[in-house]
Structures are given as structure tokens and as C-alpha cells.
PDB file of N, CA and C in Angstrom:
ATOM      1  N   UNK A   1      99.920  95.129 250.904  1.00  0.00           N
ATOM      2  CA  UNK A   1     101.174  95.568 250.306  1.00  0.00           C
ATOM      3  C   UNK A   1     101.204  95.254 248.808  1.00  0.00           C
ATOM      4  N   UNK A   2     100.844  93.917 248.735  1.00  0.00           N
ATOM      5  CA  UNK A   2     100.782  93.574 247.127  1.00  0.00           C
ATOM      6  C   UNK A   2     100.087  94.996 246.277  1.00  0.00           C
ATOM      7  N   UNK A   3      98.789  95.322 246.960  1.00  0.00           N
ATOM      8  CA  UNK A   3      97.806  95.814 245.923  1.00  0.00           C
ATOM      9  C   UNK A   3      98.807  97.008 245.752  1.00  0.00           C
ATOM     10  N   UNK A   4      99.389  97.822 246.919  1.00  0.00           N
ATOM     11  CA  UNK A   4      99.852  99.037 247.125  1.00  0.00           C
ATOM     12  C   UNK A   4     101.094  99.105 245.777  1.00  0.00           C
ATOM     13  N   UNK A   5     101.956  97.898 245.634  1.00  0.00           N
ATOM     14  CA  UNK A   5     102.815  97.752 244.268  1.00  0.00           C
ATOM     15  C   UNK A   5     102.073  97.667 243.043  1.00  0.00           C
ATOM     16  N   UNK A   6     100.785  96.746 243.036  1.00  0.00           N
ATOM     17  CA  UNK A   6     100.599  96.624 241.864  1.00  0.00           C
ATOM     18  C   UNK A   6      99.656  97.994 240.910  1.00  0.00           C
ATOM     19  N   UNK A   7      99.681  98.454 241.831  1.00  0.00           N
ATOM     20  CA  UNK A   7      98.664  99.954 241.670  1.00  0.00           C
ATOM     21  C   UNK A   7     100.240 101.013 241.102  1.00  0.00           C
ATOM     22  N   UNK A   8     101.067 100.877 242.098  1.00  0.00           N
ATOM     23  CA  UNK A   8     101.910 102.097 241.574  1.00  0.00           C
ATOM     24  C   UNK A   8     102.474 101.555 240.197  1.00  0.00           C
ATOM     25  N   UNK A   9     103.023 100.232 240.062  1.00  0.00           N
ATOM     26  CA  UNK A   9     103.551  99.613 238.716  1.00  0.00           C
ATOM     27  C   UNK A   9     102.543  99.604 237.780  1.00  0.00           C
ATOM     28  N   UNK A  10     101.274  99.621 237.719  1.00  0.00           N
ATOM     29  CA  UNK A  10     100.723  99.267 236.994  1.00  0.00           C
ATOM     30  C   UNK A  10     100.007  98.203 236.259  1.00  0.00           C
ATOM     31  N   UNK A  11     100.250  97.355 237.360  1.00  0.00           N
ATOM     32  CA  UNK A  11     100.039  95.797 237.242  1.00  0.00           C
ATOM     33  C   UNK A  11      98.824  95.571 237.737  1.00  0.00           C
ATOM     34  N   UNK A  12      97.574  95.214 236.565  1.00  0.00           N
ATOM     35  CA  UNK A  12      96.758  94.799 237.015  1.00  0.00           C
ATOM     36  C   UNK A  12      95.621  94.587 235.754  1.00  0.00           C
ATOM     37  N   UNK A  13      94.274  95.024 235.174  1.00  0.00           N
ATOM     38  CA  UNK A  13      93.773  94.757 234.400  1.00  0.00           C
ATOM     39  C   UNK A  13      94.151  95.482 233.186  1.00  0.00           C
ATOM     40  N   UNK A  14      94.180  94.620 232.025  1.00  0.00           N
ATOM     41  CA  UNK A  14      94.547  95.513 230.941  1.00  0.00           C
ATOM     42  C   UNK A  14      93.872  96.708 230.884  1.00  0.00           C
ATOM     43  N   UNK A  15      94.514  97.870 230.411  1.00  0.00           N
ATOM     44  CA  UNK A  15      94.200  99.225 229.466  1.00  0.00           C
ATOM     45  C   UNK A  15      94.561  99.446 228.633  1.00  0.00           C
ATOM     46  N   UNK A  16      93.504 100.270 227.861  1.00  0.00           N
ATOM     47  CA  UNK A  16      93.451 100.232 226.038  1.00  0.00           C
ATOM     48  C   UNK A  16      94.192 101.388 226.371  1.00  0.00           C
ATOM     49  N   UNK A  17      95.576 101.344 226.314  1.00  0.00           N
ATOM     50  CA  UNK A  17      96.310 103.088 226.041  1.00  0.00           C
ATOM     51  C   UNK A  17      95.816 103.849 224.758  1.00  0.00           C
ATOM     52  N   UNK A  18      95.489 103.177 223.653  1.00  0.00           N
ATOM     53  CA  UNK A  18      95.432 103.462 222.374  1.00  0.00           C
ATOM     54  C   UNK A  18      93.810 104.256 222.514  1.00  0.00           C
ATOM     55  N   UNK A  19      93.402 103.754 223.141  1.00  0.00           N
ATOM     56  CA  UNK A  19      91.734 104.710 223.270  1.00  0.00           C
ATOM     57  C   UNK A  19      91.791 105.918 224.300  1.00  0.00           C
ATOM     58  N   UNK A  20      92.640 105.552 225.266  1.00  0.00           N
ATOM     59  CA  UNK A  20      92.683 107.025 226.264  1.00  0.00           C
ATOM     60  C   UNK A  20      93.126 107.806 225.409  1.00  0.00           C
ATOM     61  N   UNK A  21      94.169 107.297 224.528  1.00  0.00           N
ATOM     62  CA  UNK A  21      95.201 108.597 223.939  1.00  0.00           C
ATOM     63  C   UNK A  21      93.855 109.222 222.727  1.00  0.00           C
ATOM     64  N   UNK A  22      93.006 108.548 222.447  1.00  0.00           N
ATOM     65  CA  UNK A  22      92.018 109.419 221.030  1.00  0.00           C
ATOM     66  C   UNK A  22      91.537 110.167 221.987  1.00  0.00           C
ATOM     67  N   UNK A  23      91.024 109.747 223.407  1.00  0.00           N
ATOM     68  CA  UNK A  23      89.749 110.150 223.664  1.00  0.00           C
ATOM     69  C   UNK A  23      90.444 111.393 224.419  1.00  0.00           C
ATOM     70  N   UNK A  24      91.350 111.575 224.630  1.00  0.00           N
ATOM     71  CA  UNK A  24      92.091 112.873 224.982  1.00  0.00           C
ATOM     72  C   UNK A  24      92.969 112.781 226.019  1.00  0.00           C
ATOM     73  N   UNK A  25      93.668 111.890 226.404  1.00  0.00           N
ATOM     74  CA  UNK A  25      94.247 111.847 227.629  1.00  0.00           C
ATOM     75  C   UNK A  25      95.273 112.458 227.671  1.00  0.00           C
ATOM     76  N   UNK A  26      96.039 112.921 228.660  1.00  0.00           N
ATOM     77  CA  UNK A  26      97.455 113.650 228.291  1.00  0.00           C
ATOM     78  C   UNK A  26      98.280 112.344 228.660  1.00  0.00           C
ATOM     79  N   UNK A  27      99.585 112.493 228.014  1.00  0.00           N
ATOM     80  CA  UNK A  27     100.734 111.644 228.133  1.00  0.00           C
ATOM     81  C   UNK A  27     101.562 112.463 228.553  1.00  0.00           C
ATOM     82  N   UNK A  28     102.396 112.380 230.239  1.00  0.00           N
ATOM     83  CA  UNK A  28     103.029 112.631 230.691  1.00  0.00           C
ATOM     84  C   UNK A  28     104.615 112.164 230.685  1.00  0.00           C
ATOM     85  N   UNK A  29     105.629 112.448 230.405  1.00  0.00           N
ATOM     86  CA  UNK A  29     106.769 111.986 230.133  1.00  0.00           C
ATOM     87  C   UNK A  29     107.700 112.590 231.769  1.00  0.00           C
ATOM     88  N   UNK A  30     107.970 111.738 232.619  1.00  0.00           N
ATOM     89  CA  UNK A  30     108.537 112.315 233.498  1.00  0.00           C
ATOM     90  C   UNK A  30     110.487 112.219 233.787  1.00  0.00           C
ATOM     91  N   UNK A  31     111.141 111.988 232.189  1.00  0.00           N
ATOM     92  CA  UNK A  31     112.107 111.762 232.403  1.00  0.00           C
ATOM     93  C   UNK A  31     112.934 113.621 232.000  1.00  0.00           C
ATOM     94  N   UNK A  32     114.463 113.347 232.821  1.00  0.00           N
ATOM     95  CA  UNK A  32     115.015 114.368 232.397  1.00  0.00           C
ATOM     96  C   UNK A  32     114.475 115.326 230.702  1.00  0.00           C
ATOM     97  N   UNK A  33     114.523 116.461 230.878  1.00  0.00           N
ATOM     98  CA  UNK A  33     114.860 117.163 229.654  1.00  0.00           C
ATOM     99  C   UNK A  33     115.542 116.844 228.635  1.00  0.00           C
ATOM    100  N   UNK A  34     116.835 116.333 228.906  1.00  0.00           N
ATOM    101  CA  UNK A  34     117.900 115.669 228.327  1.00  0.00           C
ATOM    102  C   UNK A  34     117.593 114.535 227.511  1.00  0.00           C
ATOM    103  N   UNK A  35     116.565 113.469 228.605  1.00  0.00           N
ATOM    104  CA  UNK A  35     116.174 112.086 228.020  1.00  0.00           C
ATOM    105  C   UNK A  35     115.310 112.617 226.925  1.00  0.00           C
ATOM    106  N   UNK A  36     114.010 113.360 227.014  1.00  0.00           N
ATOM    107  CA  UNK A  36     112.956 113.815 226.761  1.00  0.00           C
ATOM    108  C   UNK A  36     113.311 114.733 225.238  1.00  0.00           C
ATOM    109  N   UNK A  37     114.547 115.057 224.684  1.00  0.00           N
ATOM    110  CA  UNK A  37     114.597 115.491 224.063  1.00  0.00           C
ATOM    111  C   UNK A  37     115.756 114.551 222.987  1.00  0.00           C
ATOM    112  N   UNK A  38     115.934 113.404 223.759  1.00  0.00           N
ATOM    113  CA  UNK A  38     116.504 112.434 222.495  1.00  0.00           C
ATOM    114  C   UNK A  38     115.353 111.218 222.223  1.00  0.00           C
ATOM    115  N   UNK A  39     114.403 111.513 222.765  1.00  0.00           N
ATOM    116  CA  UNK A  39     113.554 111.235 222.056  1.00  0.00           C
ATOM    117  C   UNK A  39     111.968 110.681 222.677  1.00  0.00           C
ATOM    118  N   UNK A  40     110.520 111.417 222.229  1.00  0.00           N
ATOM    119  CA  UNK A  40     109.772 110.850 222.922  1.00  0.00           C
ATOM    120  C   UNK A  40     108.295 110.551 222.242  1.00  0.00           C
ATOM    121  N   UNK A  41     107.335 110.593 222.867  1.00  0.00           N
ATOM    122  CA  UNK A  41     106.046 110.013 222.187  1.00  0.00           C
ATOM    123  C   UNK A  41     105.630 111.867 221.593  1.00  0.00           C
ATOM    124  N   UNK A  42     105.200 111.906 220.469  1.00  0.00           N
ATOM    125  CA  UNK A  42     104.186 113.320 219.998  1.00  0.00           C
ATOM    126  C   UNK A  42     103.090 113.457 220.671  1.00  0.00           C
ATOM    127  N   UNK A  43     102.972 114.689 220.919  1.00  0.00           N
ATOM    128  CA  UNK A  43     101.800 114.842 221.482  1.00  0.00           C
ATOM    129  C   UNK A  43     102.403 115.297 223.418  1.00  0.00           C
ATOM    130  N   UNK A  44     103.128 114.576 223.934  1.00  0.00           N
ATOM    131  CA  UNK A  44     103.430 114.199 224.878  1.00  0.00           C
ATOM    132  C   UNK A  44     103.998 115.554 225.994  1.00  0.00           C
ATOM    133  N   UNK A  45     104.044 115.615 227.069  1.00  0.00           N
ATOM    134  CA  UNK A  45     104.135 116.712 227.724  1.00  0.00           C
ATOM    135  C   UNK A  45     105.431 116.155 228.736  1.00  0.00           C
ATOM    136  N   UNK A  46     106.502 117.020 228.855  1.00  0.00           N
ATOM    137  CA  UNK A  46     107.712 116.805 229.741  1.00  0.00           C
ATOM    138  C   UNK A  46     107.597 117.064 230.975  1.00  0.00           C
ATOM    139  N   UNK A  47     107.412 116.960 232.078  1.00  0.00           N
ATOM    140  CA  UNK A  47     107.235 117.047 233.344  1.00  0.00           C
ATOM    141  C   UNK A  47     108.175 116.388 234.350  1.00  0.00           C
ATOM    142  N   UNK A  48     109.640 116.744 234.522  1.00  0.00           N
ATOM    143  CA  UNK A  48     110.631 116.031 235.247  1.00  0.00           C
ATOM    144  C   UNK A  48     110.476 115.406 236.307  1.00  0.00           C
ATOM    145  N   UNK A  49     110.218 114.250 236.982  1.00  0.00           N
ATOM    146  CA  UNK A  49     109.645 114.179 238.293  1.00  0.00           C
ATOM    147  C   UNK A  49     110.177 114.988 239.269  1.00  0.00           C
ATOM    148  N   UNK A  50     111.600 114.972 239.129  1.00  0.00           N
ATOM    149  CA  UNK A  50     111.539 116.013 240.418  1.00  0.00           C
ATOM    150  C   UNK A  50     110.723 117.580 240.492  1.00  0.00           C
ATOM    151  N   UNK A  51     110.369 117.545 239.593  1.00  0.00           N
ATOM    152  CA  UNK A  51     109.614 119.054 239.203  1.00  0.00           C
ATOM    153  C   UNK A  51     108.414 119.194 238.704  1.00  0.00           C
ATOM    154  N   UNK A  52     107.790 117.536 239.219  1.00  0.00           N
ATOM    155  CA  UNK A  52     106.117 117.612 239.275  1.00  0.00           C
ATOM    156  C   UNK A  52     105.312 118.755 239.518  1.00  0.00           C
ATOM    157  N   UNK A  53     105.973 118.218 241.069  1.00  0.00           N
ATOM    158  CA  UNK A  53     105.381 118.843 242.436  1.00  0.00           C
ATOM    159  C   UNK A  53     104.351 120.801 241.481  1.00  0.00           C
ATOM    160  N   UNK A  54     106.236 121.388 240.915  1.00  0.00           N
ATOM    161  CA  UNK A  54     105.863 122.564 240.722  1.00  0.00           C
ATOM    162  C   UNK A  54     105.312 122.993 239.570  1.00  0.00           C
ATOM    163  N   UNK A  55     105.222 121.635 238.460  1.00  0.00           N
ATOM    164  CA  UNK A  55     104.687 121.711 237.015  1.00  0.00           C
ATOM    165  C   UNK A  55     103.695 121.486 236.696  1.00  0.00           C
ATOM    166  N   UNK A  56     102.953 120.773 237.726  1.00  0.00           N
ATOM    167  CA  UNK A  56     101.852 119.902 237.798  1.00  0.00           C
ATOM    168  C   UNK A  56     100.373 120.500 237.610  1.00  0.00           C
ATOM    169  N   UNK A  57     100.439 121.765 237.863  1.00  0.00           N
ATOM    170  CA  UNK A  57      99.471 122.768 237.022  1.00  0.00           C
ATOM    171  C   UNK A  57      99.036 122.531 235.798  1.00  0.00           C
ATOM    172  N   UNK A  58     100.031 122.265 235.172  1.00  0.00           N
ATOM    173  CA  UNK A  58     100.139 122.621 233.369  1.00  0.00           C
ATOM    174  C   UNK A  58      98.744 121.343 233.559  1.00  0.00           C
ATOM    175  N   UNK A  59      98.707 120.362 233.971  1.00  0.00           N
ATOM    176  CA  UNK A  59      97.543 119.357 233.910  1.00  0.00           C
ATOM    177  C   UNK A  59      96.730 119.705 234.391  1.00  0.00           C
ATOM    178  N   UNK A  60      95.424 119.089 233.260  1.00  0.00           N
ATOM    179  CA  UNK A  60      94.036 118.993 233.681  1.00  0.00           C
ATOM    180  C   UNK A  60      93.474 117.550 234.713  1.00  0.00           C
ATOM    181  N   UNK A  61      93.272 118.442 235.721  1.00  0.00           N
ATOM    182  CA  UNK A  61      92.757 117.327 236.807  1.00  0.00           C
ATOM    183  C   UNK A  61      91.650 116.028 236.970  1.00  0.00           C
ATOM    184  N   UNK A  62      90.672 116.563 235.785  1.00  0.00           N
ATOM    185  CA  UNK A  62      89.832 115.997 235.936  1.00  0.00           C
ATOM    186  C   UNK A  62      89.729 114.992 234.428  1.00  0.00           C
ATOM    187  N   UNK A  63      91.073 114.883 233.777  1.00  0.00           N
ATOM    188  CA  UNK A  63      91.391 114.278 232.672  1.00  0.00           C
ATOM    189  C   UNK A  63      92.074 113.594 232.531  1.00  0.00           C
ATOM    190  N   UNK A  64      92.079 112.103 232.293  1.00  0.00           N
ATOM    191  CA  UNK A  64      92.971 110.785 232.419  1.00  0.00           C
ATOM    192  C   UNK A  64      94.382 111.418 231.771  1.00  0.00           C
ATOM    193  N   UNK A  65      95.376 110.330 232.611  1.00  0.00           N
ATOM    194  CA  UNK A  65      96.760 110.958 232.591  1.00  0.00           C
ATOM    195  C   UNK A  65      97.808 109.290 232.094  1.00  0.00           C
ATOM    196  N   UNK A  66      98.477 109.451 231.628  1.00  0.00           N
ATOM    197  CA  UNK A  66      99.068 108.611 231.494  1.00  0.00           C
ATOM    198  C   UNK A  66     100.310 108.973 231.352  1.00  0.00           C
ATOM    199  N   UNK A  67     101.154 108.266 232.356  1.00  0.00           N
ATOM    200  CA  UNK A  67     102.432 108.619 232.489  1.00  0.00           C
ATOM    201  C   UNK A  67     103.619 107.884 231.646  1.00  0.00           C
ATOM    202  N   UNK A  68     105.134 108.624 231.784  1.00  0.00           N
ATOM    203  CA  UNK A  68     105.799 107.028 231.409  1.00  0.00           C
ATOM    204  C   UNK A  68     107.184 108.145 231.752  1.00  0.00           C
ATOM    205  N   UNK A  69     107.851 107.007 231.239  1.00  0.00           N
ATOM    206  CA  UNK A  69     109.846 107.219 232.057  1.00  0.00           C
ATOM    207  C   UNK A  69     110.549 106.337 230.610  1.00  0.00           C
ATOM    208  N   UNK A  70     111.485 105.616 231.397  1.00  0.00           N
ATOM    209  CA  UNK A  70     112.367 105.202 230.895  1.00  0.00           C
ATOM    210  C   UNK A  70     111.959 103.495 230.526  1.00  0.00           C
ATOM    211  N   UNK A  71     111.497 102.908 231.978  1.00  0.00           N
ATOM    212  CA  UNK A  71     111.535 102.301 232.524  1.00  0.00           C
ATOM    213  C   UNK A  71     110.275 101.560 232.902  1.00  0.00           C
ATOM    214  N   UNK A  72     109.860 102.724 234.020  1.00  0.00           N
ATOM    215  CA  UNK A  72     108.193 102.604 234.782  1.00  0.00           C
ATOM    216  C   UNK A  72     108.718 103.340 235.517  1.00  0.00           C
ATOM    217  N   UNK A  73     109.768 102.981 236.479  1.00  0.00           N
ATOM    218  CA  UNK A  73     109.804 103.592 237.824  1.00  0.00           C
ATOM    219  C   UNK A  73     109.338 104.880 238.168  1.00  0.00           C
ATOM    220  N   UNK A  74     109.957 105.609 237.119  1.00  0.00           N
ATOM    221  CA  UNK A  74     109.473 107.121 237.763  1.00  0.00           C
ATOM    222  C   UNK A  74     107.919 107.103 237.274  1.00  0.00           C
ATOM    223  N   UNK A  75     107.754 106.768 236.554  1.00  0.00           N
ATOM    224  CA  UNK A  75     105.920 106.940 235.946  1.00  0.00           C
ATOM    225  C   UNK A  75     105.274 105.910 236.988  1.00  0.00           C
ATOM    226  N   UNK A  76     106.085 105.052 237.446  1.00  0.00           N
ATOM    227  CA  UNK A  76     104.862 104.664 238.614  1.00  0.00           C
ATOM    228  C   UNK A  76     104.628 105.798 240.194  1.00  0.00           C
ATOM    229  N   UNK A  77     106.326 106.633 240.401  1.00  0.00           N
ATOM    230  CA  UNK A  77     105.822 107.007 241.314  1.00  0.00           C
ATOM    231  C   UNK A  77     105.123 108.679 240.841  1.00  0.00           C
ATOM    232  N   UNK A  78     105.278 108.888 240.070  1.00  0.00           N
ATOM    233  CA  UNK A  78     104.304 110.162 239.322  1.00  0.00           C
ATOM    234  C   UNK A  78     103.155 110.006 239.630  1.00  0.00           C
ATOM    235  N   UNK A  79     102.617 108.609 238.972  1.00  0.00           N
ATOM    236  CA  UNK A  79     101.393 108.033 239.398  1.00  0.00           C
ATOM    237  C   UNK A  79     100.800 108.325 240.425  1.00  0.00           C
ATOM    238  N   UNK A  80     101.864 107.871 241.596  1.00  0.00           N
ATOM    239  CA  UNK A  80     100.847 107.719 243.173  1.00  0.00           C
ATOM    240  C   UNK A  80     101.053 109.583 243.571  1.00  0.00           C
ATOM    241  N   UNK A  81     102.324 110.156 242.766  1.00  0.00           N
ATOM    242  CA  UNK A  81     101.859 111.310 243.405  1.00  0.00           C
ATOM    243  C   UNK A  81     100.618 112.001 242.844  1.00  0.00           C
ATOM    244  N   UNK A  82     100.352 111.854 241.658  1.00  0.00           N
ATOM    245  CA  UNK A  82      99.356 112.358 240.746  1.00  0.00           C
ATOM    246  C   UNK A  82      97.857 112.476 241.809  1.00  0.00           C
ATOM    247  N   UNK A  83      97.964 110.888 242.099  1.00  0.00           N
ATOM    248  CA  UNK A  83      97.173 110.424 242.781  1.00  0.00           C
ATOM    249  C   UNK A  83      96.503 110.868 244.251  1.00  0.00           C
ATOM    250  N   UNK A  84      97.558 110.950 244.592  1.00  0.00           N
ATOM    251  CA  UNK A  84      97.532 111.477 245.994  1.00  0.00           C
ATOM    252  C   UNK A  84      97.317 113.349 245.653  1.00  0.00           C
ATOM    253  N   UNK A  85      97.378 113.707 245.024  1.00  0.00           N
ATOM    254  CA  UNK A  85      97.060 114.982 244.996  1.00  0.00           C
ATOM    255  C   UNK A  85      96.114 115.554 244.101  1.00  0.00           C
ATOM    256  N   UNK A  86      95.099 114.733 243.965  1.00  0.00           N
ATOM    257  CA  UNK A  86      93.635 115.341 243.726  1.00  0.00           C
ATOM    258  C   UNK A  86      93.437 115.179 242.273  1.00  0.00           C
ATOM    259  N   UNK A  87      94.286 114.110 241.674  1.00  0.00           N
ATOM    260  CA  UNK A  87      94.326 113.908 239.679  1.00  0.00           C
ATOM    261  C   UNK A  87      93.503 112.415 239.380  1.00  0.00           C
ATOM    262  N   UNK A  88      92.218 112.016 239.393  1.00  0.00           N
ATOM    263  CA  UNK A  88      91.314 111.284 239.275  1.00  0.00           C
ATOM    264  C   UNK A  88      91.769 109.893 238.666  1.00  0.00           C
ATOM    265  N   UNK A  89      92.430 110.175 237.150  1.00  0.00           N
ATOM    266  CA  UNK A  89      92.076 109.051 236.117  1.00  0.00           C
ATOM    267  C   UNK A  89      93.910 109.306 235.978  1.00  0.00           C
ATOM    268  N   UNK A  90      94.643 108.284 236.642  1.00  0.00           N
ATOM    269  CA  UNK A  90      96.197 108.115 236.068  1.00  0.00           C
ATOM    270  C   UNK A  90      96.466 106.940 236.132  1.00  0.00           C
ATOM    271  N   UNK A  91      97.522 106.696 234.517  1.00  0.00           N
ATOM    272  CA  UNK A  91      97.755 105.506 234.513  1.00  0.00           C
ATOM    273  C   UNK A  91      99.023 105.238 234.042  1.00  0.00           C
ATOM    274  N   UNK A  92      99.849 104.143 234.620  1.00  0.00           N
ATOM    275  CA  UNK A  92     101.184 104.231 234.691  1.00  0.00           C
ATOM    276  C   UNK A  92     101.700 103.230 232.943  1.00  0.00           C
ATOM    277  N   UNK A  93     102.326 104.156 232.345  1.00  0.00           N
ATOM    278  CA  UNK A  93     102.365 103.880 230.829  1.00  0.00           C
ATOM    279  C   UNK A  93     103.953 102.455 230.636  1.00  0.00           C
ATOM    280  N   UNK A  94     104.382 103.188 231.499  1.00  0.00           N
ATOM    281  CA  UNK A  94     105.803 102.504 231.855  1.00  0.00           C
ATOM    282  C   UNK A  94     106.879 103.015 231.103  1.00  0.00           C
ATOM    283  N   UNK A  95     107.486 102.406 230.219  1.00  0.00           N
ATOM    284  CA  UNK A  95     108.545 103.195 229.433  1.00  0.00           C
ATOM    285  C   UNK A  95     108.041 103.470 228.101  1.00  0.00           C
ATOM    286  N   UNK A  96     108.586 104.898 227.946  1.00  0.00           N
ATOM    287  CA  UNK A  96     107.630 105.259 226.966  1.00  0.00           C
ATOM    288  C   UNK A  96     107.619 104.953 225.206  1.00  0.00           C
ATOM    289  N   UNK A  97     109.436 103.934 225.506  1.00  0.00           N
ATOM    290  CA  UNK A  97     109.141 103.456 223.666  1.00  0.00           C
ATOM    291  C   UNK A  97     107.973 102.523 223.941  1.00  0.00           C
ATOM    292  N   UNK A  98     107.555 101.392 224.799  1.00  0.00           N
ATOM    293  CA  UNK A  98     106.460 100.160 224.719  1.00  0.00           C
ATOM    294  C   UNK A  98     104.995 101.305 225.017  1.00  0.00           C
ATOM    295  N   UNK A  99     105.330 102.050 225.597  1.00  0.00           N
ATOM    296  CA  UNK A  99     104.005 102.907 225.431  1.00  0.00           C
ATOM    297  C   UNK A  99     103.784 103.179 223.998  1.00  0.00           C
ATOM    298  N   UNK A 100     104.631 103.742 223.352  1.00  0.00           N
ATOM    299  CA  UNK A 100     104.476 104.764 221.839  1.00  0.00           C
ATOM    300  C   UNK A 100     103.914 102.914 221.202  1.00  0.00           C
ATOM    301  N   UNK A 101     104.518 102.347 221.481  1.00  0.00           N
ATOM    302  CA  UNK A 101     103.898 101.070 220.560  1.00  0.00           C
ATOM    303  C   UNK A 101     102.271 100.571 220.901  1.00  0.00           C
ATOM    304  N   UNK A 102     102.130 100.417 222.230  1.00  0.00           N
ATOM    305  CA  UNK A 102     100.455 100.622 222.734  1.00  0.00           C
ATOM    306  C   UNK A 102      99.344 101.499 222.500  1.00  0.00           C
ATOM    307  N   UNK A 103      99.940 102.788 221.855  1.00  0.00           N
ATOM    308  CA  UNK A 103      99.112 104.431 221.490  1.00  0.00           C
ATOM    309  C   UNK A 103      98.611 103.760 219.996  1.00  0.00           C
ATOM    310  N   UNK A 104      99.583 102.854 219.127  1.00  0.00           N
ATOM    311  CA  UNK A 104      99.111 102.394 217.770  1.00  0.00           C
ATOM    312  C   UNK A 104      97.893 101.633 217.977  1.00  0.00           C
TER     313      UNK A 104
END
């Protein structure tokens, strides 16, 4: 059970966010439109969680993903869905102002 939390939160060995993001990773933003447009990381792609499921195309599968929210919550469970549906390299960013500070 532990591992099963610390995998969706993100809790576990450090990652260089700042090198996925050169080396091309996409940054997934899974909060409302609303949130997402008062303010978010550049570069970054809007994907509502509830509207993964049907957006989730727009991503490349075989290309590290890094998510984020508000919070974590929703970017952790983006994560396991990412996961669970055939997306290799995802990693849960958490909220995306401490992310935008980790991309430096």
C-alpha cells in the first residue's frame, strides 16, 4: 500500500524536473481551464482531468510526462491514469507554481 501512495504522490527518489523539461518532456497541467488560465508554467499543455480520458491523444506516449495541479492531487491521479494506459515515462510535478520553480 505504502509503495502504491508513494508512486501516485510522487514520493520517492529525487527528479531533475529541470532536465526532463530541456530534454523535451511535456508538462501537463490538469487543472480547470479557469485555473489554467490565471495562471501557468510556458510551454505547458491544459488537459482537465476530468477530460484526460478524451484529450489524452494530444500526448506523445512514448515521451516523459510530467504532470501538475494545484496541489498534487489531481497530477498524482493523472499520473496513475497516464500510467495505466500505456504512457511509459510520467512524473507527478505536484503543484505547478513549486514545479515552475524546479524547471529553473
Amino acid at each position: 500500500m505504502m509503495d502504491f501512495l508513494k508512486n501516485l504522490f510522487g514520493v520517492g527518489p529525487a527528479v531533475d524536473y529541470a532536465a526532463l523539461s530541456k530534454n523535451g518532456a511535456q508538462i501537463v497541467d490538469v487543472r480547470s481551464e479557469g485555473e489554467y488560465r490565471s495562471g501557468h508554467i510556458k510551454g505547458s499543455i491544459n488537459l482537465p482531468l476530468d477530460r484526460l480520458p478524451q484529450l489524452a491523444s494530444k500526448l506523445i506516449k512514448d515521451k516523459p510526462i510530467i504532470t501538475c495541479c494545484a496541489s498534487g492531487m489531481r497530477s498524482g491521479s493523472a499520473k496513475s491514469w497516464l500510467l495505466s494506459n500505456g504512457f511509459i515515462e510520467v512524473y507527478n510535478g505536484g503543484g505547478w507554481a513549486g514545479l515552475e520553480d524546479k524547471l529553473k
